[in-house]
Protein backbone atom coordinates (compact mmCIF):
# COMPACT_ATOMS: atom_id res chain seq x y z
CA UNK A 1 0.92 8.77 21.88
CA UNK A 2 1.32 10.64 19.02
CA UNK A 3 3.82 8.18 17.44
CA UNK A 4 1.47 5.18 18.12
CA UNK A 5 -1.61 7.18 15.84
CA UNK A 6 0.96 8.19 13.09
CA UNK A 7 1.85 4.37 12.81
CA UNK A 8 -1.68 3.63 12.63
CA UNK A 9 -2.11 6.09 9.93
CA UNK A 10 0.43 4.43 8.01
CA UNK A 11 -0.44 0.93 8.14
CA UNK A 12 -3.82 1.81 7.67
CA UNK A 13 -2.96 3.96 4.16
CA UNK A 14 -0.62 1.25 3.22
CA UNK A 15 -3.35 -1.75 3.13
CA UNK A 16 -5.55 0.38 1.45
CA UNK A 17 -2.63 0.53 -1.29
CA UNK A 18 -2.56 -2.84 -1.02
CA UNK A 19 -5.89 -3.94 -1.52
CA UNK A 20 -6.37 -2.16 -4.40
CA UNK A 21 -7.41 -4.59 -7.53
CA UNK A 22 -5.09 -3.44 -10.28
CA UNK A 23 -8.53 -4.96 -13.00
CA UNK A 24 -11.46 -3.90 -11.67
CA UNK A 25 -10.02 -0.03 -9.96
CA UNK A 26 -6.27 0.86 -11.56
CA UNK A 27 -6.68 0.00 -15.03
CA UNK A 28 -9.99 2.01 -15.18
CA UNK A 29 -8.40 4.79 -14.00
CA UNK A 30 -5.58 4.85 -16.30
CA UNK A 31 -2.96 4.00 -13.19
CA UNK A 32 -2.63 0.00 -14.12
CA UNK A 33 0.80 -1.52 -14.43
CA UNK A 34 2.29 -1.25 -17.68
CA UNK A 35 6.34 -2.62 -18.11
CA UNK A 36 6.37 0.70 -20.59
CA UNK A 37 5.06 2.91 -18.52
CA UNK A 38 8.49 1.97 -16.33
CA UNK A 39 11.10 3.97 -17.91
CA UNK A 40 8.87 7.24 -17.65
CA UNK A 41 9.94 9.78 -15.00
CA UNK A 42 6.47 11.33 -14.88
CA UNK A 43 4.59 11.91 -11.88
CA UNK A 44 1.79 9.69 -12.73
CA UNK A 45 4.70 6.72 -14.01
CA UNK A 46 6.37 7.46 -10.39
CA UNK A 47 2.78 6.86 -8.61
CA UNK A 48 2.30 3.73 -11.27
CA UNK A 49 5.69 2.39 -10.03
CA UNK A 50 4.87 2.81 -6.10
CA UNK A 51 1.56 1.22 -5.80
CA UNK A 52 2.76 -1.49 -8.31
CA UNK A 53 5.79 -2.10 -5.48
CA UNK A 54 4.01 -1.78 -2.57
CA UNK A 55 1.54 -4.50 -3.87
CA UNK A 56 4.06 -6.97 -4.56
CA UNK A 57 6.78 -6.43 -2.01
CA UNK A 58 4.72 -5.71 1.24
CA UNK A 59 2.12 -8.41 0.81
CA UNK A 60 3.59 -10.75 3.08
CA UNK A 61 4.86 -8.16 5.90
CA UNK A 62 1.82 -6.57 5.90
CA UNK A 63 0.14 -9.73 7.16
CA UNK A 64 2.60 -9.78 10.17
CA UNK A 65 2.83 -6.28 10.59
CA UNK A 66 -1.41 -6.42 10.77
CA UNK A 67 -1.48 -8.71 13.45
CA UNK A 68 1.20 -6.90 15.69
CA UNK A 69 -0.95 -4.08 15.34
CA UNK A 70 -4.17 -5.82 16.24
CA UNK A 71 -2.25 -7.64 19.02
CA UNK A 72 -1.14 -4.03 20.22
CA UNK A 73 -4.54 -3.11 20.27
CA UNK A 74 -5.89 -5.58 22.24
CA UNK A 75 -3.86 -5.84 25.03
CA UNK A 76 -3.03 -2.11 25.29
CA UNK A 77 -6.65 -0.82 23.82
């Protein structure tokens, strides 16, 4: 039970991640995608680098990993 809710957790924080718009919320913010920004080993460059990732690379398996979870969660409630 408690490994079901921690997977929840996770998908759930990771579309948030996703959904973020990189014009209208990152950029104000000062954490907007810049290829300079890149080489940096800062904390803030590291945090620039993940949400820049996880925007581009799990787009697509989030979609299927969304509906297995909202399958899950109909049949098993």
């Amino acid at each position: 039970m408690a490994l079901w809710v921690l997977i929840k957790i996770i998908v759930l924080l990771v579309n948030a991640v996703a959904v973020l718009n990189e014009e209208r919320f990152l950029r104000r913010i000062g954490f907007g995608y810049r290829p300079e920004v890149v080489a940096e080993e800062s904390l803030k460059a590291r945090t620039i680098n993940l949400l820049h990732a996880v925007r581009t690379l799990l787009r697509i398996p989030l979609i299927f990993i969304n509906a297995f979870v909202i399958v899950l969660l109909v049949l098993f409630g």
